[in-house]
C-alpha atoms as a PDB file:
ATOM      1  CA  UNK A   1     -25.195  46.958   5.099  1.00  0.00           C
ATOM      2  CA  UNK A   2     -23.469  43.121   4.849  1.00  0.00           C
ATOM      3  CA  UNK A   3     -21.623  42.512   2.082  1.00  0.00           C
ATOM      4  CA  UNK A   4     -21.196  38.702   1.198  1.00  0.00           C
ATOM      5  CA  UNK A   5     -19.029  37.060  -1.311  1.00  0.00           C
ATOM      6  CA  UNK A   6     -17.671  33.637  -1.705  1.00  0.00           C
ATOM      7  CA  UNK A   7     -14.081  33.995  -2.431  1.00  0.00           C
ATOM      8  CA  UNK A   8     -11.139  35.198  -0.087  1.00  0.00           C
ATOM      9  CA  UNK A   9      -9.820  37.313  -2.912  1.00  0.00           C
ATOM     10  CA  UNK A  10     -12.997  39.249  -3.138  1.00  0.00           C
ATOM     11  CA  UNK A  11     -12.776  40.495   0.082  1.00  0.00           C
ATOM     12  CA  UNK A  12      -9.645  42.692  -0.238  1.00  0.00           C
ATOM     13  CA  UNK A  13     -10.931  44.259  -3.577  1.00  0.00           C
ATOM     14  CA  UNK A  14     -14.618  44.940  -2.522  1.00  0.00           C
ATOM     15  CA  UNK A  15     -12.814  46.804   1.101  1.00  0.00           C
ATOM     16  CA  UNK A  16     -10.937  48.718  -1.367  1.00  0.00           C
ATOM     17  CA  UNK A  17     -14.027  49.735  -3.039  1.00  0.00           C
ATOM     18  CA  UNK A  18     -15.693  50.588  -0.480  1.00  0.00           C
ATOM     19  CA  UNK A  19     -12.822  52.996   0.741  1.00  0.00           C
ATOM     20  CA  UNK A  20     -13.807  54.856  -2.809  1.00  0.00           C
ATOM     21  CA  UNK A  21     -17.688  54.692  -2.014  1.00  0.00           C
ATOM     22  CA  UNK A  22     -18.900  55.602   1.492  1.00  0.00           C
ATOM     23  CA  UNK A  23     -22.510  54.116   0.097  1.00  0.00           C
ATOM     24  CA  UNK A  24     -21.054  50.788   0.340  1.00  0.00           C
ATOM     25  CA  UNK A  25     -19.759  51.101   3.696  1.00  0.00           C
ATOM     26  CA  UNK A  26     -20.590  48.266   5.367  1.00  0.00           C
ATOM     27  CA  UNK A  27     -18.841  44.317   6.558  1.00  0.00           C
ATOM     28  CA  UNK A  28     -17.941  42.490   4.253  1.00  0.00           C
ATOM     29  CA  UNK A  29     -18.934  38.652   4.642  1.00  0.00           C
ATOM     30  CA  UNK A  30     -16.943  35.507   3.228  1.00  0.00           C
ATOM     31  CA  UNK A  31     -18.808  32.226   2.480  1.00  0.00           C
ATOM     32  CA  UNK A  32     -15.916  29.601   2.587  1.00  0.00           C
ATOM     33  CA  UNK A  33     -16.769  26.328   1.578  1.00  0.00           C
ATOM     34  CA  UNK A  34     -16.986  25.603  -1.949  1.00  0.00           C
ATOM     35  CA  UNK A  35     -20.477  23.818  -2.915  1.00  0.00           C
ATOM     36  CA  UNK A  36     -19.331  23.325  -6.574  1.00  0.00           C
ATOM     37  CA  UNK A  37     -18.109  20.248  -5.237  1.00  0.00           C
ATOM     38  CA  UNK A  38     -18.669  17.641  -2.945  1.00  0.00           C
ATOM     39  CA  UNK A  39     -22.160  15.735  -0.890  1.00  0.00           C
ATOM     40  CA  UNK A  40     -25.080  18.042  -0.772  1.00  0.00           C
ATOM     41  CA  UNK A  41     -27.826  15.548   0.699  1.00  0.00           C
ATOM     42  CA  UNK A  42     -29.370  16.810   3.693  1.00  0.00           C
ATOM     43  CA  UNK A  43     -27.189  19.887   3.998  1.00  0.00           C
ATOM     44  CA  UNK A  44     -29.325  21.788   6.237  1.00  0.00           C
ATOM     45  CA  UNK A  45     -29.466  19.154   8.637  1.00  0.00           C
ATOM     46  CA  UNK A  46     -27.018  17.958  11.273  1.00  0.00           C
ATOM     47  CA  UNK A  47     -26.486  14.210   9.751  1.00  0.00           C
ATOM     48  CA  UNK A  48     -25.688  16.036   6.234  1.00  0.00           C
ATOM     49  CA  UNK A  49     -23.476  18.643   7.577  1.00  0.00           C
ATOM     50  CA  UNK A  50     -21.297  16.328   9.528  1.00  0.00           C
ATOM     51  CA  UNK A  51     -21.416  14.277   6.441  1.00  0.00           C
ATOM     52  CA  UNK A  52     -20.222  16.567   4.219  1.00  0.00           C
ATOM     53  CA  UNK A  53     -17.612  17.986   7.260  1.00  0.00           C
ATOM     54  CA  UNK A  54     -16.493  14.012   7.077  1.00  0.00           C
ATOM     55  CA  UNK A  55     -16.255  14.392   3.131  1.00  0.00           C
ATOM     56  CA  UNK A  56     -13.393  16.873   3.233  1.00  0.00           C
ATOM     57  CA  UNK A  57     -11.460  15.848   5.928  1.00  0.00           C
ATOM     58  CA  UNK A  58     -11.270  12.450   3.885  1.00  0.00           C
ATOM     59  CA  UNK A  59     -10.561  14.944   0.453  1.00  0.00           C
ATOM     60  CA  UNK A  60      -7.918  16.476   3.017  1.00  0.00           C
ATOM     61  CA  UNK A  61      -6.273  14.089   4.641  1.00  0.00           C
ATOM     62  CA  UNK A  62      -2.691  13.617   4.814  1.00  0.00           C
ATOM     63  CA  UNK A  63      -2.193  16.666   2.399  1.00  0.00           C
ATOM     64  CA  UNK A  64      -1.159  20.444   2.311  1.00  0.00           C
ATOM     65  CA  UNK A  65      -4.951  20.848   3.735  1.00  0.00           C
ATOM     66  CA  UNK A  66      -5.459  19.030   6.481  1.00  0.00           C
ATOM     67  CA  UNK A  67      -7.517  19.858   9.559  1.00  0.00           C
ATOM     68  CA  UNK A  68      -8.504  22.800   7.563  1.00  0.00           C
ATOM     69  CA  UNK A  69     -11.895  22.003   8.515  1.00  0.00           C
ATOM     70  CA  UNK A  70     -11.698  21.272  12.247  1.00  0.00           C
ATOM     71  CA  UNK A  71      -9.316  24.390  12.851  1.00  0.00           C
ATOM     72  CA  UNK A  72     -12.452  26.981  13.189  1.00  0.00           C
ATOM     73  CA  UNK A  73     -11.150  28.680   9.934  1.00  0.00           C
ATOM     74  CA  UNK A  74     -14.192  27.257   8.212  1.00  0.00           C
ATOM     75  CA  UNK A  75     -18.202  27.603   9.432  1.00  0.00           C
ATOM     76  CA  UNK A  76     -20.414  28.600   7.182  1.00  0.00           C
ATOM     77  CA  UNK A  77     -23.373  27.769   9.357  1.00  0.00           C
ATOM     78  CA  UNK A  78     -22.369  30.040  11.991  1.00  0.00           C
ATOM     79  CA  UNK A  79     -21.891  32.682   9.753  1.00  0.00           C
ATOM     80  CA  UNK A  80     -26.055  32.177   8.423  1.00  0.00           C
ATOM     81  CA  UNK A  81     -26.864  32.320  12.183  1.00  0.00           C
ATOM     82  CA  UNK A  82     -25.200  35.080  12.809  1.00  0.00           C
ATOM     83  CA  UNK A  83     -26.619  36.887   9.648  1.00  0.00           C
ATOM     84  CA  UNK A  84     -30.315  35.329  10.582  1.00  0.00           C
ATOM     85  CA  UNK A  85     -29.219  36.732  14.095  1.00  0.00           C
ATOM     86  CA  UNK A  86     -28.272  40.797  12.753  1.00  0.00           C
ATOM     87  CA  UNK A  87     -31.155  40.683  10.474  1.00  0.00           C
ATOM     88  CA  UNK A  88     -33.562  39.835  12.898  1.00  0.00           C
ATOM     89  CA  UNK A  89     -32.182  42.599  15.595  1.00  0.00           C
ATOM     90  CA  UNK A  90     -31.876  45.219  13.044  1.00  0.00           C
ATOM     91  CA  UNK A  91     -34.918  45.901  11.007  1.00  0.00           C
ATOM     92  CA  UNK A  92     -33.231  48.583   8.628  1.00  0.00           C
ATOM     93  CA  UNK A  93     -29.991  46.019   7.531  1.00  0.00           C
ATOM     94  CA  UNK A  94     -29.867  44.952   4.609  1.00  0.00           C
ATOM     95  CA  UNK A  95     -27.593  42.311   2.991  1.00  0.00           C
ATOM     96  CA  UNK A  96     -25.911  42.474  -0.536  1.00  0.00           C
ATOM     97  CA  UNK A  97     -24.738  39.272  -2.470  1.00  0.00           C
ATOM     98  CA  UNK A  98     -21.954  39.453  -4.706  1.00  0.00           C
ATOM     99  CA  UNK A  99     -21.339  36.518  -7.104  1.00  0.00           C
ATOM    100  CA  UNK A 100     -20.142  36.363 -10.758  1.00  0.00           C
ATOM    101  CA  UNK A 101     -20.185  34.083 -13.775  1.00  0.00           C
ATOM    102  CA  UNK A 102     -18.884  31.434 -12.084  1.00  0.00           C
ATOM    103  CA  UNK A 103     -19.853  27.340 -10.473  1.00  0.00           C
ATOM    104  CA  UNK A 104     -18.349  28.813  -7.419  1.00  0.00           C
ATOM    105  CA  UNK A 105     -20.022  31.777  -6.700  1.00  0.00           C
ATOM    106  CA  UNK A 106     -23.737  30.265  -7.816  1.00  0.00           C
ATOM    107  CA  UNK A 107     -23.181  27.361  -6.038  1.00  0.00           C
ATOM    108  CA  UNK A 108     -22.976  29.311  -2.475  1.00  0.00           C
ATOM    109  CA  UNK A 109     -25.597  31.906  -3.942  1.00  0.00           C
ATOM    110  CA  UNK A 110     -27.837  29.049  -3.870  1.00  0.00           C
ATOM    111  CA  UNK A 111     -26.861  27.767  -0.560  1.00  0.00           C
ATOM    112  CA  UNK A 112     -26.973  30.941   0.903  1.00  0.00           C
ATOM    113  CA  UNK A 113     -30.095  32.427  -0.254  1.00  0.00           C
ATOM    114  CA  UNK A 114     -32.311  29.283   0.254  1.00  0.00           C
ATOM    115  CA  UNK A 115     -31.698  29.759   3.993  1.00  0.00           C
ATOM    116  CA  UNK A 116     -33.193  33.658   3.747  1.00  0.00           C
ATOM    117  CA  UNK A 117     -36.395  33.565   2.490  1.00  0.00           C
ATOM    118  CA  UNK A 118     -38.077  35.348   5.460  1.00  0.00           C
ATOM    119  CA  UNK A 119     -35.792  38.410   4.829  1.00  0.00           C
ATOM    120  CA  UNK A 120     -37.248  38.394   1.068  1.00  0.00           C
ATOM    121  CA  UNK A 121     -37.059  42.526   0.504  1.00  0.00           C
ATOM    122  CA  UNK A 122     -33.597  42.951   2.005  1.00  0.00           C
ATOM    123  CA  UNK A 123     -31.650  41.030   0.147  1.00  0.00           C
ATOM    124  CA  UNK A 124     -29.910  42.040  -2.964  1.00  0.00           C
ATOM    125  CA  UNK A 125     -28.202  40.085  -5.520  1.00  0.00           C
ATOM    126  CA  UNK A 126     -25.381  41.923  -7.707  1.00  0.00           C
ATOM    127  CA  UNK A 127     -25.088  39.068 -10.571  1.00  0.00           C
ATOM    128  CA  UNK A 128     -22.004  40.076 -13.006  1.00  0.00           C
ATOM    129  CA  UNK A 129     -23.523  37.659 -15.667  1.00  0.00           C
ATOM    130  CA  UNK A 130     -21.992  38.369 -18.765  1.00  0.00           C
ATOM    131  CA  UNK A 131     -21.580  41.987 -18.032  1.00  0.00           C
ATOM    132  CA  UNK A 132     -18.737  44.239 -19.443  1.00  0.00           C
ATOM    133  CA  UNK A 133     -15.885  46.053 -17.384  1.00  0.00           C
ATOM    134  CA  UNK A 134     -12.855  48.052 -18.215  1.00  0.00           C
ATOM    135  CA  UNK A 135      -9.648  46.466 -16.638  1.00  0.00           C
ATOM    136  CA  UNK A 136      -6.350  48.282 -15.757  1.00  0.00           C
ATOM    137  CA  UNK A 137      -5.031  48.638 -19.203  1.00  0.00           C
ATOM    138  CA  UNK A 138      -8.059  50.361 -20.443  1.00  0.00           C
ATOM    139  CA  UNK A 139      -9.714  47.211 -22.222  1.00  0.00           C
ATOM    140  CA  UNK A 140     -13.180  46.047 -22.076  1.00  0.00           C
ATOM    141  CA  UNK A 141     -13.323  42.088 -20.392  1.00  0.00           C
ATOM    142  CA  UNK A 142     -16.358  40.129 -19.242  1.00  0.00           C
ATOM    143  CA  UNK A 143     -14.854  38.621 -15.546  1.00  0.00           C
ATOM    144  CA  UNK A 144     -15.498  35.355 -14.565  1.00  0.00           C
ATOM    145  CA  UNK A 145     -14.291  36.188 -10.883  1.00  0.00           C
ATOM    146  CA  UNK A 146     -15.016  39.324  -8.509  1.00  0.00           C
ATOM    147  CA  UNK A 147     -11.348  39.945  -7.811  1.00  0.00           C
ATOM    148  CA  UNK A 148      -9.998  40.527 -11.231  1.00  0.00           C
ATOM    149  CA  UNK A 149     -12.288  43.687 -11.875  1.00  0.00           C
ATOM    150  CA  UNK A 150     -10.261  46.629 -10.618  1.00  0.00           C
ATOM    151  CA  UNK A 151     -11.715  48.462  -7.653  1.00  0.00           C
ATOM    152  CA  UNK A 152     -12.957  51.453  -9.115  1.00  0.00           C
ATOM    153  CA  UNK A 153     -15.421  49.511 -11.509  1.00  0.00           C
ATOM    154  CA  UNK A 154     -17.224  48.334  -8.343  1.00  0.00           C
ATOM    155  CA  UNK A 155     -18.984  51.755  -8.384  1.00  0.00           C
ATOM    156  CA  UNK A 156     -20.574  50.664 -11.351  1.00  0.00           C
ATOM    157  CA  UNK A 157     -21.546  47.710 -10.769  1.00  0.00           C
ATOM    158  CA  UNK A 158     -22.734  48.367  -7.208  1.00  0.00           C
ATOM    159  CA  UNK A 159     -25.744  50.016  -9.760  1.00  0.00           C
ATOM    160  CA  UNK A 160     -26.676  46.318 -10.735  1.00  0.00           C
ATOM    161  CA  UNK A 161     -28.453  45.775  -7.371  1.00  0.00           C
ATOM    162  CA  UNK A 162     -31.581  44.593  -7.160  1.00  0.00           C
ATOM    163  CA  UNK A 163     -33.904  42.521  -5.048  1.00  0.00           C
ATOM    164  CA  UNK A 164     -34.057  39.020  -4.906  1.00  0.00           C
ATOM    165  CA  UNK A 165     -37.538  38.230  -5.843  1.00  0.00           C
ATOM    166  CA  UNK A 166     -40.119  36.555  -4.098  1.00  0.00           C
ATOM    167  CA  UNK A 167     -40.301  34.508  -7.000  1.00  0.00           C
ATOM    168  CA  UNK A 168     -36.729  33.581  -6.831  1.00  0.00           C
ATOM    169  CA  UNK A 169     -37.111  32.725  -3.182  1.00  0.00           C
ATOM    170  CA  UNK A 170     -39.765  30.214  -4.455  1.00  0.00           C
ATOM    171  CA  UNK A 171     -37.663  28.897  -7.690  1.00  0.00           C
ATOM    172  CA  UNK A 172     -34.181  28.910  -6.546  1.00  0.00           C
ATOM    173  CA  UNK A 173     -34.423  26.909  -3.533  1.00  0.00           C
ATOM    174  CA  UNK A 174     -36.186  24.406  -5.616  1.00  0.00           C
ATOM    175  CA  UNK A 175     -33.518  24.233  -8.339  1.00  0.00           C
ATOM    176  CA  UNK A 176     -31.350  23.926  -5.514  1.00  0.00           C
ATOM    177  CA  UNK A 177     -33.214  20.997  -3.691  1.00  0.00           C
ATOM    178  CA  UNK A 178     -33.436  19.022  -7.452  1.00  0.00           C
ATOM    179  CA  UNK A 179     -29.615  19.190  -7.284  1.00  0.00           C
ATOM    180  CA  UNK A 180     -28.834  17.796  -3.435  1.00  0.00           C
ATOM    181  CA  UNK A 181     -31.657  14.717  -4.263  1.00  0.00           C
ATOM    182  CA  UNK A 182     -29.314  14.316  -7.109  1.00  0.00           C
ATOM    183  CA  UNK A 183     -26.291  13.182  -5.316  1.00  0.00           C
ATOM    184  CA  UNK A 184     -23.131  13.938  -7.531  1.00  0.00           C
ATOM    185  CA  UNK A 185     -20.086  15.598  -6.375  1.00  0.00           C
ATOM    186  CA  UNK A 186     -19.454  17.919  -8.988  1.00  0.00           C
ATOM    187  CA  UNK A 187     -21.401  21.023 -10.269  1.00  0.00           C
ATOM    188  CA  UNK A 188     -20.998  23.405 -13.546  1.00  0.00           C
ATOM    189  CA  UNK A 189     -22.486  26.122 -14.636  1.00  0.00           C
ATOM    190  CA  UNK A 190     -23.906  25.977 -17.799  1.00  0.00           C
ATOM    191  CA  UNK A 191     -25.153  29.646 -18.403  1.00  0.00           C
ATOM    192  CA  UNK A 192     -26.911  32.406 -16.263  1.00  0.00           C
ATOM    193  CA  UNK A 193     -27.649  30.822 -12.905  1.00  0.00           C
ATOM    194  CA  UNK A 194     -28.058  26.621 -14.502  1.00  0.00           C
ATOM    195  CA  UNK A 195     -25.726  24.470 -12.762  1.00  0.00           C
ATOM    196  CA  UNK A 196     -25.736  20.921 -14.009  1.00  0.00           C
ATOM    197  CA  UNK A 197     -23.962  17.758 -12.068  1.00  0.00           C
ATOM    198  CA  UNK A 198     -21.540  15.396 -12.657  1.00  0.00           C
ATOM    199  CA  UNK A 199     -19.669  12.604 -10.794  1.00  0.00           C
ATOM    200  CA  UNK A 200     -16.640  13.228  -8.515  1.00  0.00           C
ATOM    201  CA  UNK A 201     -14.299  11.817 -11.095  1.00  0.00           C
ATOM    202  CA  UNK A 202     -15.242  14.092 -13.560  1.00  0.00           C
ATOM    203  CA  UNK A 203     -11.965  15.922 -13.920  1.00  0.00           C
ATOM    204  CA  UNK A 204     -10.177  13.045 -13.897  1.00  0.00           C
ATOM    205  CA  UNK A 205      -9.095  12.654 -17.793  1.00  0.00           C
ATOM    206  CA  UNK A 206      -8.208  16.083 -18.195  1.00  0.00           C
ATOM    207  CA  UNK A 207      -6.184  15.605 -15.037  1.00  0.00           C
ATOM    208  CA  UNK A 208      -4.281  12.707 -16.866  1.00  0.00           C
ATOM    209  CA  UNK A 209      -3.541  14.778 -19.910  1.00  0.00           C
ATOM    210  CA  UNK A 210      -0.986  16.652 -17.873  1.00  0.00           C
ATOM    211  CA  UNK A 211       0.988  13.813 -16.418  1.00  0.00           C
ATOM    212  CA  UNK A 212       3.438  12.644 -18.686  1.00  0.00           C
ATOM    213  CA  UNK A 213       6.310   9.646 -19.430  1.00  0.00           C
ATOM    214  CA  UNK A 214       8.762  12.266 -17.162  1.00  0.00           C
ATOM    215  CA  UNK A 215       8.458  12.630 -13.375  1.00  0.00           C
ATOM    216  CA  UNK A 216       6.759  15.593 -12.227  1.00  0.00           C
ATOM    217  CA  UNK A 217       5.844  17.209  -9.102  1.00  0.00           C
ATOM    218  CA  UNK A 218       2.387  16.600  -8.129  1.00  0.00           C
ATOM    219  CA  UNK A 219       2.430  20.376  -7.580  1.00  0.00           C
ATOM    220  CA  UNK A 220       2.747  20.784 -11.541  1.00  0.00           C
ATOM    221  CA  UNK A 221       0.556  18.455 -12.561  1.00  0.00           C
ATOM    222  CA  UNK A 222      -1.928  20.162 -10.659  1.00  0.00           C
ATOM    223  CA  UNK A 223      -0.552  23.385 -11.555  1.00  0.00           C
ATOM    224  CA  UNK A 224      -0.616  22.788 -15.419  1.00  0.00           C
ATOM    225  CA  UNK A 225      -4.159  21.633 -14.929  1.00  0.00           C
ATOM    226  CA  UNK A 226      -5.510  24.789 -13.603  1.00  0.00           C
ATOM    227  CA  UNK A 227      -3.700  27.102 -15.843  1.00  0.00           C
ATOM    228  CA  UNK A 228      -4.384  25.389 -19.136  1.00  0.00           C
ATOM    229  CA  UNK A 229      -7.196  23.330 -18.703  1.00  0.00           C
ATOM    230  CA  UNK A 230     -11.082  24.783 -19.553  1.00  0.00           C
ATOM    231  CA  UNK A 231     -12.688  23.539 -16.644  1.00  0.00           C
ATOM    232  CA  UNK A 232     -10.969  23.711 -13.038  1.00  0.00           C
ATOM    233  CA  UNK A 233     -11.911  23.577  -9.904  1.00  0.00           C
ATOM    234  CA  UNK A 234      -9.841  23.498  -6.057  1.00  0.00           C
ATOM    235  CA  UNK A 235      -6.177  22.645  -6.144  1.00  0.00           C
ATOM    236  CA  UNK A 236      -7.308  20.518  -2.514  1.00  0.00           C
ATOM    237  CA  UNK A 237      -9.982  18.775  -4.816  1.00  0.00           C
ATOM    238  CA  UNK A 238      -7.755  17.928  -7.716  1.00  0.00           C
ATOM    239  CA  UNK A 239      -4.764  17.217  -4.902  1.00  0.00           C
ATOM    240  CA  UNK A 240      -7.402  14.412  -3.711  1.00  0.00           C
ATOM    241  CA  UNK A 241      -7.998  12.781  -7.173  1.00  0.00           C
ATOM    242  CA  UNK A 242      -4.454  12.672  -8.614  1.00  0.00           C
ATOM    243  CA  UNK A 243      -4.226  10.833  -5.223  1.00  0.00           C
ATOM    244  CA  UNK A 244      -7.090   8.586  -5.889  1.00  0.00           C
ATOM    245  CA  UNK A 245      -5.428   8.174  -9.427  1.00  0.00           C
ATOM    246  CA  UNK A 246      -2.462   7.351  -8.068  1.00  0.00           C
ATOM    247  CA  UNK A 247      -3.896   4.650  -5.398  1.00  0.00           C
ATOM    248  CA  UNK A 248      -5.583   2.769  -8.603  1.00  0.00           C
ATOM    249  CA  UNK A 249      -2.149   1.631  -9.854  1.00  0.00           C
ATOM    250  CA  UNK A 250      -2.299   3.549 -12.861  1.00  0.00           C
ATOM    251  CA  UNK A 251       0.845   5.628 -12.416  1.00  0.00           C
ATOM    252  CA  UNK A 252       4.324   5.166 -11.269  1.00  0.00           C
ATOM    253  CA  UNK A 253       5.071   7.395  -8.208  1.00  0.00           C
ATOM    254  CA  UNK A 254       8.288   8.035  -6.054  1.00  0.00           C
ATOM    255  CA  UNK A 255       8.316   9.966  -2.718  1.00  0.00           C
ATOM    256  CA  UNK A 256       5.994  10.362   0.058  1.00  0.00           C
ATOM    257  CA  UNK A 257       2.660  11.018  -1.420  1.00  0.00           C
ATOM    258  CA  UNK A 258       1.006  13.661   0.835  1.00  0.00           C
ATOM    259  CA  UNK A 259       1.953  17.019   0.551  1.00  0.00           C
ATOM    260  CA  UNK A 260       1.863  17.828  -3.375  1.00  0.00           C
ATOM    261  CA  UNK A 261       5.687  19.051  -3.683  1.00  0.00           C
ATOM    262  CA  UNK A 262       6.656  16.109  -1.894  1.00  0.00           C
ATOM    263  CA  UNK A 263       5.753  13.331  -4.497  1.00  0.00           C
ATOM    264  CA  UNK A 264       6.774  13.082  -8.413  1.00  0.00           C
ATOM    265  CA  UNK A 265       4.165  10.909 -10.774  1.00  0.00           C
ATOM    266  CA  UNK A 266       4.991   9.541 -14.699  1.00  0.00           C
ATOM    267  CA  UNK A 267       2.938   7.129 -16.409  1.00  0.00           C
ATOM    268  CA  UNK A 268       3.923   3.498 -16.279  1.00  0.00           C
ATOM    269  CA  UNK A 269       7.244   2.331 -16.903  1.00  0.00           C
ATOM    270  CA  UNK A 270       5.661  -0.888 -18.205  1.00  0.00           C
ATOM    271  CA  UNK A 271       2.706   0.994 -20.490  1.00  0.00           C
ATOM    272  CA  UNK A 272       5.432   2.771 -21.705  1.00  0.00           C
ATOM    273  CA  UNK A 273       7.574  -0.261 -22.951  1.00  0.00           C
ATOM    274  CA  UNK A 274       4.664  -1.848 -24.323  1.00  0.00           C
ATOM    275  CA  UNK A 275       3.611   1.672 -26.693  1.00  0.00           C
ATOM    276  CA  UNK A 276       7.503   1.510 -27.569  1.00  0.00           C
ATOM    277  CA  UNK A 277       7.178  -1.741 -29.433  1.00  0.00           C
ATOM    278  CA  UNK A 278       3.941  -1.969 -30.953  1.00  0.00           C
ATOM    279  CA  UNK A 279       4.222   1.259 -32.472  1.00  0.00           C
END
């Protein structure tokens, strides 16, 4: 059995459940990149891999990320051969996909899965969509991520399980094709397994809500954002537009502006002046 989930924090807390459930034993799989955001034309070929390789370097560059995608730490596509690869020399595996109520996890689901249609029978989709679970103080909560539902509740859910369908292996990929020929950089979910698309700037006024007439770290700002705001994404994404932001001339900025603690942002001394007297 190969467990795959799209989030680094999952891994930990589906190992631990396993530990509690020998019928889970099995690796446990990470899908790294995160196709909520960013190019998704031509992603299965080489000139739209490289182009969306090309995308985040740009998104990292000259920030806390950098090279992250050139380092090795990051291959996605090696990690579908390799599962094309075990499935093929092992008759009797079988795969199980993890994902919950999230952009994130849907977004790989459907990257993932449209690769794997010949394997339709031995893949299995555990979908935490709007389901119930009993965190560590004893109280029911509906969990928008895998890693926040306490080990022992994986039991349960590993009872979810099912099939992918051979009808999903003939709607999902479509869904999924409608949304690359699209072109827009930024993906929601808008209930059950409906993503809808938006343009890369799209977080871009609530990200302005949280700068202020006071210098702050970048590393607030962006900090602020993904603690209070309704709709978040990547702290490397949102590092990448308050930079954008801040390259427009619509901010006043002091320090070097690459890493995020190493640069403060305020709004304009000058808007500032001008709100002062005309009241």
């Amino acid at each position: 059995m190969i467990h795959i989930v799209f989030n680094e924090a999952d891994v930990d807390v589906l190992k631990k459940a396993i530990e509690l459930d020998p019928s889970l034993e099995g690796e446990v799989w990470q899908v790294k990149d995160d196709y909520a955001v960013g190019p998704l034309v031509g992603i299965y070929t080489v000139e739209g891999i490289e182009a969306r390789k090309q995308w985040w370097r740009d998104v990292l560059a000259g920030g806390d990320f950098e090279n992250k995608i050139d380092d090795g730490s990051v291959d996605d596509n090696k990690l579908v051969a390799d599962l094309i690869e075990k499935l093929k020399n092992d008759p009797a595996e079988i795969v199980y996909i993890w994902a919950a109520q999230n952009k994130h996890d849907v977004s790989g689901y459907y990257w993932l899965m449209s690769q794997l249609k010949d394997f339709q029978g031995r893949l299995f989709i555990l979908y935490l969509n709007n389901l119930p679970f009993i965190n560590e103080k004893g109280l029911i909560f509906y969990p928008e991520w895998l890693h926040v539902i306490p080990p022992k509740e994986f039991l349960k859910a590993k009872k979810l399980a099912r099939q992918i369908t051979l009808s999903e292996f003939e709607v999902d990929p479509d869904e999924w094709a409608k949304l690359q020929q699209e072109d827009k950089g930024v993906r929601l979910l808008e209930g059950g397994k409906k993503l809808g698309q938006h343009g890369y700037d799209y977080y871009d006024e609530d990200l302005k809500k949280y700068i202020t007439n006071d210098w702050q770290k970048g590393s607030k700002i962006i900090s602020q954002f993904l603690s209070k705001n309704k709709q978040t994404t990547g702290d490397a994404y949102m590092l990448w537009r308050l930079k954008s932001m801040i390259a427009a001339g619509g901010y006043d900025v002091q320090g070097y502006v690459k890493f995020m603690k190493e640069f403060e942002v305020k709004n304009k001394a000058a808007q500032l002046a001008e709100t002062t007297s005309n009241p």
